[in-house]
PDB file of N, CA and C in Angstrom:
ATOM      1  N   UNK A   1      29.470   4.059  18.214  1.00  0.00           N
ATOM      2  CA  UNK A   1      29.325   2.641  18.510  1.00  0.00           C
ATOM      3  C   UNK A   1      29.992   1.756  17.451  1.00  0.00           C
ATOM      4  N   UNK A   2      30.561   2.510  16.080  1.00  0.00           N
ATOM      5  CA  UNK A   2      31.483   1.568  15.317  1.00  0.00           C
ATOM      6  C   UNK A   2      30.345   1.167  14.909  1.00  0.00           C
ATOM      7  N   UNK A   3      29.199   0.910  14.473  1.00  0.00           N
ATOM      8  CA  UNK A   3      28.300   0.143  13.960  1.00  0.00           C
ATOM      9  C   UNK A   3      27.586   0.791  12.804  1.00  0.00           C
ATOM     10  N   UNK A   4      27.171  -0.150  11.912  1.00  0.00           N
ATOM     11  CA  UNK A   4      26.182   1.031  10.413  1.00  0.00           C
ATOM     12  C   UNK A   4      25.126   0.649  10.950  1.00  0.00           C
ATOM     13  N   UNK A   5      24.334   1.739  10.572  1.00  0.00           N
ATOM     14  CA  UNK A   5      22.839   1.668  10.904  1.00  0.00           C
ATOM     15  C   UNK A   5      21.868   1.853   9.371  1.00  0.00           C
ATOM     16  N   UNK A   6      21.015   0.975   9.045  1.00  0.00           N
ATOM     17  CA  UNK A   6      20.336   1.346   8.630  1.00  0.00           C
ATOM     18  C   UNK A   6      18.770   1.274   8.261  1.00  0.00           C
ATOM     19  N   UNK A   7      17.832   2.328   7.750  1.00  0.00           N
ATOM     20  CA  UNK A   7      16.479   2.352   7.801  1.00  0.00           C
ATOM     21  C   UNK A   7      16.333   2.282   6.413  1.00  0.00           C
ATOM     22  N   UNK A   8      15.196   1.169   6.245  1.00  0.00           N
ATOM     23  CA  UNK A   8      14.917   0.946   5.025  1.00  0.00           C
ATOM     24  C   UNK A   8      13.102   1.188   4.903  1.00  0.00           C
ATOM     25  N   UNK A   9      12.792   1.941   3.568  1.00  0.00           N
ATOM     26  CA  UNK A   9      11.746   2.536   3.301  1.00  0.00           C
ATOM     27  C   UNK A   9      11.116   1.065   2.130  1.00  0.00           C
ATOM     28  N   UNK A  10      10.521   0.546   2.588  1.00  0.00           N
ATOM     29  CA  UNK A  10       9.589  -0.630   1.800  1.00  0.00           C
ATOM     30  C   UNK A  10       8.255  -0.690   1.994  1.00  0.00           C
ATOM     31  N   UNK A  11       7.440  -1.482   0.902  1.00  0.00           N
ATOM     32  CA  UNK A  11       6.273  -1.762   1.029  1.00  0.00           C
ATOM     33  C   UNK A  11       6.155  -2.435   2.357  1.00  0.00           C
ATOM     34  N   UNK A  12       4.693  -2.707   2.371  1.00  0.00           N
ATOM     35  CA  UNK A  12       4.425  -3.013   4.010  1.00  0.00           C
ATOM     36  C   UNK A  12       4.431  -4.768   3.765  1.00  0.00           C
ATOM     37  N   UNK A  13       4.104  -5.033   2.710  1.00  0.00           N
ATOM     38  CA  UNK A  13       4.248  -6.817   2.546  1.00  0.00           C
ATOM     39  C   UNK A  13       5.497  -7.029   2.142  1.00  0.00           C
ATOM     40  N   UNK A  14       6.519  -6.220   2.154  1.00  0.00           N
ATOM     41  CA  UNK A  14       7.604  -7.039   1.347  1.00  0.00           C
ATOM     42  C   UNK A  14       8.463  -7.736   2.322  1.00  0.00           C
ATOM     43  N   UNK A  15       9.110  -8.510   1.831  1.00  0.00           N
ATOM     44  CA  UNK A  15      10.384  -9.313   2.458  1.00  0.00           C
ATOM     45  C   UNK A  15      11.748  -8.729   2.315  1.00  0.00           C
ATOM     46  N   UNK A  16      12.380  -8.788   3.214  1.00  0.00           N
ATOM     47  CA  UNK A  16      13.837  -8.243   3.190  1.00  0.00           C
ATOM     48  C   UNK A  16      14.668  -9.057   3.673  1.00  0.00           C
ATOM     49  N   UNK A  17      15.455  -9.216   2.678  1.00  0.00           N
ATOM     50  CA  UNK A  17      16.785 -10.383   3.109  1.00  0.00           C
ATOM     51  C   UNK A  17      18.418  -9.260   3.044  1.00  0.00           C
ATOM     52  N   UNK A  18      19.253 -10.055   3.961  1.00  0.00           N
ATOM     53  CA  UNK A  18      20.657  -9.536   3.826  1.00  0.00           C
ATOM     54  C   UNK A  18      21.750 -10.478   3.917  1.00  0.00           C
ATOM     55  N   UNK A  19      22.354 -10.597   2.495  1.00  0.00           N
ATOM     56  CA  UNK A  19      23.458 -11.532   2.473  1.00  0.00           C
ATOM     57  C   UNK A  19      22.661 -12.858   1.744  1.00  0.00           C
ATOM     58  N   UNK A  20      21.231 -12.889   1.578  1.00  0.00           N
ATOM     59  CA  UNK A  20      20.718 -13.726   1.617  1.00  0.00           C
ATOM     60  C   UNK A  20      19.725 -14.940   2.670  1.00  0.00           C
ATOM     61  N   UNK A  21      19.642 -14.346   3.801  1.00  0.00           N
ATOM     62  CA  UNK A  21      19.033 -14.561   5.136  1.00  0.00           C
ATOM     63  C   UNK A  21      17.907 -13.490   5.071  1.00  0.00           C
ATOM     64  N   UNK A  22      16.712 -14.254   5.367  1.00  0.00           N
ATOM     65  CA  UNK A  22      15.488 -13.114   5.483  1.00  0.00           C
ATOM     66  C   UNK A  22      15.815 -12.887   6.420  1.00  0.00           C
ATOM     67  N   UNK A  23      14.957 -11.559   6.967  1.00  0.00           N
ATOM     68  CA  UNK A  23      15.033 -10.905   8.309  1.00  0.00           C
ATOM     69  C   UNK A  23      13.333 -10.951   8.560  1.00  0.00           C
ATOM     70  N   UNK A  24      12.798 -10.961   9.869  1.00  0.00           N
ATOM     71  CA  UNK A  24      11.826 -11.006  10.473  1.00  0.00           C
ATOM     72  C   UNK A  24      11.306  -9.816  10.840  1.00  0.00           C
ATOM     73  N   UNK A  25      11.445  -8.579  10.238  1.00  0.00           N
ATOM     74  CA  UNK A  25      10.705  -7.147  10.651  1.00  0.00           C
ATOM     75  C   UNK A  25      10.005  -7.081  10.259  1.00  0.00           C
ATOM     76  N   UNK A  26       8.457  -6.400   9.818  1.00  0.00           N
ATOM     77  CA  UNK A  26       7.761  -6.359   9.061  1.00  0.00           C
ATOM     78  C   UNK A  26       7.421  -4.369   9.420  1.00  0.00           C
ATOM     79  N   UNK A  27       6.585  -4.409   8.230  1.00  0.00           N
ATOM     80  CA  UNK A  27       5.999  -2.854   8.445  1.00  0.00           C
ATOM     81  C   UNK A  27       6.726  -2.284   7.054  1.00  0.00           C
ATOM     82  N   UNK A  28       6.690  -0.788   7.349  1.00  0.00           N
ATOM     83  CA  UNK A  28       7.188   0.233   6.033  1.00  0.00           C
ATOM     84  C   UNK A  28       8.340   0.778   6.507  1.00  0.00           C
ATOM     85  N   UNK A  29       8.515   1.059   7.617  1.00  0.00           N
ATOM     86  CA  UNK A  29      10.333   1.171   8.040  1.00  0.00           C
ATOM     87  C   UNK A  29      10.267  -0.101   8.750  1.00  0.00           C
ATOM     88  N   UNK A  30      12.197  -0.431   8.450  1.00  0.00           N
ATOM     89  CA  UNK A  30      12.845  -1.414   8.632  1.00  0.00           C
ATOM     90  C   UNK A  30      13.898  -0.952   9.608  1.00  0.00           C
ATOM     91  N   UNK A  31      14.538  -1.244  10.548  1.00  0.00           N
ATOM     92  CA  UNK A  31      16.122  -0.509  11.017  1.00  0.00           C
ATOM     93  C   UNK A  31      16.831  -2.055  11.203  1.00  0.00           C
ATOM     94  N   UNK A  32      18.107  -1.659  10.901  1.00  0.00           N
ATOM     95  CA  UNK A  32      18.392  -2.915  11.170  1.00  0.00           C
ATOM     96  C   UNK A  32      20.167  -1.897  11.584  1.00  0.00           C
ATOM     97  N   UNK A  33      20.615  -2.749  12.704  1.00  0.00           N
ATOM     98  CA  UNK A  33      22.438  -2.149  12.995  1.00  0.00           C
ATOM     99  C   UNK A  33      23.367  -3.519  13.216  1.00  0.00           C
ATOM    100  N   UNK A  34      24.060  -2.824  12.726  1.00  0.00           N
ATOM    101  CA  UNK A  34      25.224  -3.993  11.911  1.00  0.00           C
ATOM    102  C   UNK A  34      26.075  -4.451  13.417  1.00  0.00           C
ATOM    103  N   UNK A  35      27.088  -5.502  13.109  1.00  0.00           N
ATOM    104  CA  UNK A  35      27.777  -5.962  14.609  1.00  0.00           C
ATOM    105  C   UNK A  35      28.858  -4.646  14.620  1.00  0.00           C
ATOM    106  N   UNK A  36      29.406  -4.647  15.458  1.00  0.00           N
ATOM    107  CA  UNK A  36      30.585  -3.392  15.409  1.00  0.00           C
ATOM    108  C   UNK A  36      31.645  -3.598  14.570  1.00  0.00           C
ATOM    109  N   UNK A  37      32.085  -2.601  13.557  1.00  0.00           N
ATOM    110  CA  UNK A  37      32.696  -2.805  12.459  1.00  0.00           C
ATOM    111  C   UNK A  37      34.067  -2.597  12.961  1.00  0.00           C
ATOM    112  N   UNK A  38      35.266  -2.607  12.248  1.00  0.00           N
ATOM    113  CA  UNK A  38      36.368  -1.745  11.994  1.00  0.00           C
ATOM    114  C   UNK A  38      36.476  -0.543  11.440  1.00  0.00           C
ATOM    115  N   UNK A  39      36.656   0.621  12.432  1.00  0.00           N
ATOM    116  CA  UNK A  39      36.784   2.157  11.449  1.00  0.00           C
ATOM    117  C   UNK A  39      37.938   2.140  10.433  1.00  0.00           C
ATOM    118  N   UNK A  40      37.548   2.988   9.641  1.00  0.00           N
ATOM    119  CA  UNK A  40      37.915   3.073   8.468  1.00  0.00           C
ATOM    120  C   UNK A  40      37.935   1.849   6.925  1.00  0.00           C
ATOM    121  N   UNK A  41      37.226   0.781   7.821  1.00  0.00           N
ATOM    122  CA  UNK A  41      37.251   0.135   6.399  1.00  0.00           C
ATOM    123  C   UNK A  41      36.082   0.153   5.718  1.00  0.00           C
ATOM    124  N   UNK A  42      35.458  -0.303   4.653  1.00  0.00           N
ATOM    125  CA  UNK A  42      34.840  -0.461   3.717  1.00  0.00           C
ATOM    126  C   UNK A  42      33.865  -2.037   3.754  1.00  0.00           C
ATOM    127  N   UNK A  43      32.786  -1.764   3.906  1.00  0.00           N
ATOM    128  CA  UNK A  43      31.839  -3.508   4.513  1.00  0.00           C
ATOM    129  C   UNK A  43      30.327  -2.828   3.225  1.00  0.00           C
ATOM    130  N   UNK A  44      30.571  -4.048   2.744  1.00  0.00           N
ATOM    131  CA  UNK A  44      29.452  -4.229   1.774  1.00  0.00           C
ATOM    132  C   UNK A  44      28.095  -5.510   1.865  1.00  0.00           C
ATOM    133  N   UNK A  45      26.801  -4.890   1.863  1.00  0.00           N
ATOM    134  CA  UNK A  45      25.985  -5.798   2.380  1.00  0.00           C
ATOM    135  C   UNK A  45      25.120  -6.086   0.644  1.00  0.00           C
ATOM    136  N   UNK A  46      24.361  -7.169   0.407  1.00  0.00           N
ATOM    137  CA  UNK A  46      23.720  -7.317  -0.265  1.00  0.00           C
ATOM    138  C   UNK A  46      22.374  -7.584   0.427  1.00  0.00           C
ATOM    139  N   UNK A  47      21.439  -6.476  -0.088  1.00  0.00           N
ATOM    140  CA  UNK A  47      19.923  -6.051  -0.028  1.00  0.00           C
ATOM    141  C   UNK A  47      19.261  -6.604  -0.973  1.00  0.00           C
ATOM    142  N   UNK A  48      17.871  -7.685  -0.503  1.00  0.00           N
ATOM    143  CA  UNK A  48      17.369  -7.577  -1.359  1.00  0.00           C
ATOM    144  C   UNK A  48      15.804  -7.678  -0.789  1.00  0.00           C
ATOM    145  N   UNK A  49      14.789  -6.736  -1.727  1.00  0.00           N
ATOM    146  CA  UNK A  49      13.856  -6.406  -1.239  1.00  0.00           C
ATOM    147  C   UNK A  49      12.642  -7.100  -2.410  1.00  0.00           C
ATOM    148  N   UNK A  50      11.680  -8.006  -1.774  1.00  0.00           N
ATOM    149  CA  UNK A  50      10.769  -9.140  -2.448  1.00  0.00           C
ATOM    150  C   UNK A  50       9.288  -8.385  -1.790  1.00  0.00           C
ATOM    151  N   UNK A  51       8.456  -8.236  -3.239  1.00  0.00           N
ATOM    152  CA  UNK A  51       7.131  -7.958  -2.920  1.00  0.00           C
ATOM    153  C   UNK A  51       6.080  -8.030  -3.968  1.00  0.00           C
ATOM    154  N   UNK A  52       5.003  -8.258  -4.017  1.00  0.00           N
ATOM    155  CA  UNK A  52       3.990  -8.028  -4.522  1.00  0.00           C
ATOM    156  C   UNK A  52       3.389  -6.636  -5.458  1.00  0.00           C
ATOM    157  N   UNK A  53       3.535  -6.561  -6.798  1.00  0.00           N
ATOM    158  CA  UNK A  53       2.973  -5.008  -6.756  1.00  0.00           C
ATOM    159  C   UNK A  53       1.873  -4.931  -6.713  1.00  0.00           C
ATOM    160  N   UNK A  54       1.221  -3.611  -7.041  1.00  0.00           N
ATOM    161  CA  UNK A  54      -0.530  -3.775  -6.954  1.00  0.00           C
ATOM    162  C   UNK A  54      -0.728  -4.006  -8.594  1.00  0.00           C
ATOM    163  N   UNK A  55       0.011  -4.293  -9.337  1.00  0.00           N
ATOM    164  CA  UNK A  55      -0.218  -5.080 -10.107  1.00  0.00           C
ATOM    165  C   UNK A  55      -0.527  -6.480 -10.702  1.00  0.00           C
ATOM    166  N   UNK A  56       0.060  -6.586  -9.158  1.00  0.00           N
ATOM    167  CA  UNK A  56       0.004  -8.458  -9.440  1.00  0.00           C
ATOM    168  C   UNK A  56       1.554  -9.034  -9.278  1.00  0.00           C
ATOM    169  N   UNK A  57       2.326  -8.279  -9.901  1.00  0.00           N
ATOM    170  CA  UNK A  57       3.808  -8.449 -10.903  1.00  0.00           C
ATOM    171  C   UNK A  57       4.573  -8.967  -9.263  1.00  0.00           C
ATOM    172  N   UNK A  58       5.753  -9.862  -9.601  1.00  0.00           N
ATOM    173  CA  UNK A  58       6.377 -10.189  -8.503  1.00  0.00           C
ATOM    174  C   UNK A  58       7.541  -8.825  -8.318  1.00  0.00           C
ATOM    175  N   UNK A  59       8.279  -8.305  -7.543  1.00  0.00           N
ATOM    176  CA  UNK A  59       9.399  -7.292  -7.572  1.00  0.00           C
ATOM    177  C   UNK A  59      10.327  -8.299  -6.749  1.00  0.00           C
ATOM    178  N   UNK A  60      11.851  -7.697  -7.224  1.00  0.00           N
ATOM    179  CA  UNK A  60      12.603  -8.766  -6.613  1.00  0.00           C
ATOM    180  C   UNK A  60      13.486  -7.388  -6.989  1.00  0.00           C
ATOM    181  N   UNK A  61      13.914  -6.440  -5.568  1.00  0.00           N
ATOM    182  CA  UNK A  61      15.125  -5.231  -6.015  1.00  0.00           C
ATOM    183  C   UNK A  61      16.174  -5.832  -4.896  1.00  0.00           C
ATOM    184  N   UNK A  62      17.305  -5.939  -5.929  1.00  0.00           N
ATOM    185  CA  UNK A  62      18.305  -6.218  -4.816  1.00  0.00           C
ATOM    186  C   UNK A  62      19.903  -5.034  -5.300  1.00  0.00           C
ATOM    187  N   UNK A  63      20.098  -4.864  -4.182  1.00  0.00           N
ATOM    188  CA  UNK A  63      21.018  -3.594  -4.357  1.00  0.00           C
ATOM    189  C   UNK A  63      22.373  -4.020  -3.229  1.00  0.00           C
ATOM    190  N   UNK A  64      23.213  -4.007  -3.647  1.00  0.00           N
ATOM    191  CA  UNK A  64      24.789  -3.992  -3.032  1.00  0.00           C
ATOM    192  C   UNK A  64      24.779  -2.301  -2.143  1.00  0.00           C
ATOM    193  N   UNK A  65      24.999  -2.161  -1.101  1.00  0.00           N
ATOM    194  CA  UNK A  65      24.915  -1.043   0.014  1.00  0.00           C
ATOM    195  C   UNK A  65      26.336  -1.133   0.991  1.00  0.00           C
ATOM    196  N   UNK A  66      27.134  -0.203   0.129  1.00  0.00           N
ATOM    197  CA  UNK A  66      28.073   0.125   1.262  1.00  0.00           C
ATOM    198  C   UNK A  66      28.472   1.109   2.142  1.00  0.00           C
ATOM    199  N   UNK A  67      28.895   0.203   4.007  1.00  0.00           N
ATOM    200  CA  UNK A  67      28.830   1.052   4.510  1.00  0.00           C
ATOM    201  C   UNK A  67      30.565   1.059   5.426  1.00  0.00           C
ATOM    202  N   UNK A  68      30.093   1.654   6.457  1.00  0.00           N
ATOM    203  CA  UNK A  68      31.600   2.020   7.305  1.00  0.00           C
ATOM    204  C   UNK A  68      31.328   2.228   8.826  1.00  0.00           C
ATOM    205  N   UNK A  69      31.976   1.913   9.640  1.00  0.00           N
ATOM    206  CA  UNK A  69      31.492   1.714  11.004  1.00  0.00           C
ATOM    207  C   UNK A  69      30.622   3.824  11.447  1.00  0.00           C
ATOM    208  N   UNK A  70      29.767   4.144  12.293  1.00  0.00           N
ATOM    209  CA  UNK A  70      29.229   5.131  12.423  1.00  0.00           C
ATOM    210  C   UNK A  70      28.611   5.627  10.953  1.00  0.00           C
ATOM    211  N   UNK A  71      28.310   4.753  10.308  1.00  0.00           N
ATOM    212  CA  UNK A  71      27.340   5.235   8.963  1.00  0.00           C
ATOM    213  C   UNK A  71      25.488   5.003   9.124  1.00  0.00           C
ATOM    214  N   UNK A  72      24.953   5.724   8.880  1.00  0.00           N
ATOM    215  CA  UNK A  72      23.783   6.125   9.499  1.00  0.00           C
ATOM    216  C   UNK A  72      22.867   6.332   7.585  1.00  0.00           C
ATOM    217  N   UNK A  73      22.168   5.296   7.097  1.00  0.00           N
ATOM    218  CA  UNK A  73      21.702   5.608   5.452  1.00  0.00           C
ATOM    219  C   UNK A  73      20.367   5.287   5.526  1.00  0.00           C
ATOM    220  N   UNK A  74      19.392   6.171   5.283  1.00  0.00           N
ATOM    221  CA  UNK A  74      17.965   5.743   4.632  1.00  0.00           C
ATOM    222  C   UNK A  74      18.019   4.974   3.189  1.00  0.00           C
ATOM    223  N   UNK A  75      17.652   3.973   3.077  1.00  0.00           N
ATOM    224  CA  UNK A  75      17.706   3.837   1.819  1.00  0.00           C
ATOM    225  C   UNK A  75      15.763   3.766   1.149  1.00  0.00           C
ATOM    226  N   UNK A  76      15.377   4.090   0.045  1.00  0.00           N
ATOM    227  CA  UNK A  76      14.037   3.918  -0.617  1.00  0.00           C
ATOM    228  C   UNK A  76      13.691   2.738  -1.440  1.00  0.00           C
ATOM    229  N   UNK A  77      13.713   1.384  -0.705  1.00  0.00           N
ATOM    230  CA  UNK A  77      13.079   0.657  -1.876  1.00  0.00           C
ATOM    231  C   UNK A  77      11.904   0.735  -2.404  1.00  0.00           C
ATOM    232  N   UNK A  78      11.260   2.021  -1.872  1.00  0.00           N
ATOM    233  CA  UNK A  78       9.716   2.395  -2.997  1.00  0.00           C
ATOM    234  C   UNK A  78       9.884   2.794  -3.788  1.00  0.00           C
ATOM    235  N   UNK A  79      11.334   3.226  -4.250  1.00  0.00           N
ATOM    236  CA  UNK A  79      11.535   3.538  -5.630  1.00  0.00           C
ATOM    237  C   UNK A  79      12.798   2.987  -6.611  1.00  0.00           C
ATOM    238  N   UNK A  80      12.816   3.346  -7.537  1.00  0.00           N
ATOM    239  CA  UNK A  80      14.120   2.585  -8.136  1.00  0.00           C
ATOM    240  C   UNK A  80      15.423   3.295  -7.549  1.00  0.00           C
ATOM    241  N   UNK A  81      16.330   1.856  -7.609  1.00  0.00           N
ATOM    242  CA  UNK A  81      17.422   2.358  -7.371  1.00  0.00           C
ATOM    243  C   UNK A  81      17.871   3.628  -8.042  1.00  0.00           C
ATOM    244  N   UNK A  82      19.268   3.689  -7.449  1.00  0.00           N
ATOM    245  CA  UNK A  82      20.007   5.515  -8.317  1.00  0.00           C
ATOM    246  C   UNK A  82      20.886   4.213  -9.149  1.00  0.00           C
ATOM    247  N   UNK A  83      20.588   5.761 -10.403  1.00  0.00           N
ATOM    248  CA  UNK A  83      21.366   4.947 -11.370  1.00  0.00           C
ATOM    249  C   UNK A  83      23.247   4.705 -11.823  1.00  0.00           C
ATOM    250  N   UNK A  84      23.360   5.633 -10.612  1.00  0.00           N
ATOM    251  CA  UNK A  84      25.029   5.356 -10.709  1.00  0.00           C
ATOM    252  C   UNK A  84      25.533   5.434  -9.206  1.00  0.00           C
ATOM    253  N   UNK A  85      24.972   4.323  -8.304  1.00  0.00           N
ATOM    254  CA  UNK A  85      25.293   3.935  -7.020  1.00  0.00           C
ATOM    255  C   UNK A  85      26.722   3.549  -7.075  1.00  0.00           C
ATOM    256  N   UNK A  86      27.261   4.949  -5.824  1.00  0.00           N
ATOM    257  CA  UNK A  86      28.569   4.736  -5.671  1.00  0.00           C
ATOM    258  C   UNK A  86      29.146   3.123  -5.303  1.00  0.00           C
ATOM    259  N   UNK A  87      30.391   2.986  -5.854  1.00  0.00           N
ATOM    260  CA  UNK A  87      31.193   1.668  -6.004  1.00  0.00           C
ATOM    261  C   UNK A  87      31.907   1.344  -4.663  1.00  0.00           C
ATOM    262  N   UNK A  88      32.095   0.015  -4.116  1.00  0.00           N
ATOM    263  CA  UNK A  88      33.130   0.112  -3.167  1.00  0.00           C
ATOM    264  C   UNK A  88      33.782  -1.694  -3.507  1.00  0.00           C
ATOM    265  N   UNK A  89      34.695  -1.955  -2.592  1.00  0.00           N
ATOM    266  CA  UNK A  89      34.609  -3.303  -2.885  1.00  0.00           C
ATOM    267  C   UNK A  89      34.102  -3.968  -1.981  1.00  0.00           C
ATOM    268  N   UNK A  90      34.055  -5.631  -2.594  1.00  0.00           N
ATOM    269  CA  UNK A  90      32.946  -5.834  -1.622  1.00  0.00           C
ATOM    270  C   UNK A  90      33.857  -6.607  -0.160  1.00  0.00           C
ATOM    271  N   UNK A  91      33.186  -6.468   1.001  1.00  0.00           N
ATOM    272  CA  UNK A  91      33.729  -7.302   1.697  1.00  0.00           C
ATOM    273  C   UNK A  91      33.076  -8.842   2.355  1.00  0.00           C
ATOM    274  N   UNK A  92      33.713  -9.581   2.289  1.00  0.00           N
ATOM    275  CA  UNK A  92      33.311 -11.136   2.584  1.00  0.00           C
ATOM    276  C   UNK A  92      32.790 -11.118   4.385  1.00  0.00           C
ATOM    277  N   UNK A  93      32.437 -11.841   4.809  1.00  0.00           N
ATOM    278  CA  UNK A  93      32.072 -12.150   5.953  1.00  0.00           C
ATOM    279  C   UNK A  93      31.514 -11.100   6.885  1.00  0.00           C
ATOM    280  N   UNK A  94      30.661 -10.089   6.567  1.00  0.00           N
ATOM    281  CA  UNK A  94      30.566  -9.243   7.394  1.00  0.00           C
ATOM    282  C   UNK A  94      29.571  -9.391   8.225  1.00  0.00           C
ATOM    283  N   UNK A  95      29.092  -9.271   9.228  1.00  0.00           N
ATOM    284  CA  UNK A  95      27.949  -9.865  10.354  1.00  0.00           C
ATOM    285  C   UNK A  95      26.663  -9.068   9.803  1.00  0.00           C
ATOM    286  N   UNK A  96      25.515 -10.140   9.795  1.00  0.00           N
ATOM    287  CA  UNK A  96      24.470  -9.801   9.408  1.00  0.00           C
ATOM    288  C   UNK A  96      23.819  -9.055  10.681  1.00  0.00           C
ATOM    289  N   UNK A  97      22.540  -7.544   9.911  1.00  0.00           N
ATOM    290  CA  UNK A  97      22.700  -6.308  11.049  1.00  0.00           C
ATOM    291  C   UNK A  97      21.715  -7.510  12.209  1.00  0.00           C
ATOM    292  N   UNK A  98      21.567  -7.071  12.986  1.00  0.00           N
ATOM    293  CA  UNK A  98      20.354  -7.086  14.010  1.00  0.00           C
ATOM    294  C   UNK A  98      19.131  -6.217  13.750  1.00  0.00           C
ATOM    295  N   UNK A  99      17.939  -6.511  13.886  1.00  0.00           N
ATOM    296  CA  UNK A  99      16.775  -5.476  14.295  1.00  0.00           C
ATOM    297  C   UNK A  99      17.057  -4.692  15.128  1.00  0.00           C
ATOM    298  N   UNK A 100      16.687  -3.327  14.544  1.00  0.00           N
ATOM    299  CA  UNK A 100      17.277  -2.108  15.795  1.00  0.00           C
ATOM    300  C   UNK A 100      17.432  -2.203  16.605  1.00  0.00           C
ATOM    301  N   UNK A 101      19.111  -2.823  16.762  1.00  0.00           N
ATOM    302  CA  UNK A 101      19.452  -2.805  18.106  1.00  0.00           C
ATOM    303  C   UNK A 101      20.128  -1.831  19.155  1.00  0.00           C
TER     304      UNK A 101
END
């Protein structure tokens, strides 16, 4: 379908934005699929995941995620990022995903 797909592993109160636009899913999985890409290029989204700990403490993880049309990624914001998340460049205007569509 040319499209990235992806499922995101979060707390059940947190907020998830992409590009900077919240998204309206709620729960502990997230899916969200991107508009139909161009194969073979390189589309970079900015993630960022807002929550409460049971500490009290605010969390604010935001992570750069790149993908490619038929890319399919779990990602874990219950835990820390990896510490040497592969590089790509970034790309401008890319369509924010839809709720599993």
């Amino acid at each position: 379908d040319n499209a990235a797909h992806l499922q995101l592993m979060v707390p059940e109160n947190a907020e998830v934005w992409f590009q900077g636009s919240r998204t309206t899913q709620t729960g502990k999985i997230r899916e969200y699929t991107s508009a139909t890409l161009t194969s073979g290029k390189s589309y970079s989204y900015k993630i960022s995941v807002r929550y409460q700990a049971t500490n009290g403490q605010p969390v604010d993880d935001t992570r750069d995620i790149h993908v490619r049309a038929n890319d399919w990624f779990s990602i874990d914001f219950t835990q820390p990022a990896p510490a040497n998340p592969p590089t790509a460049p970034p790309t401008p205007n890319i369509p924010l995903p839809s709720p599993g569509r």
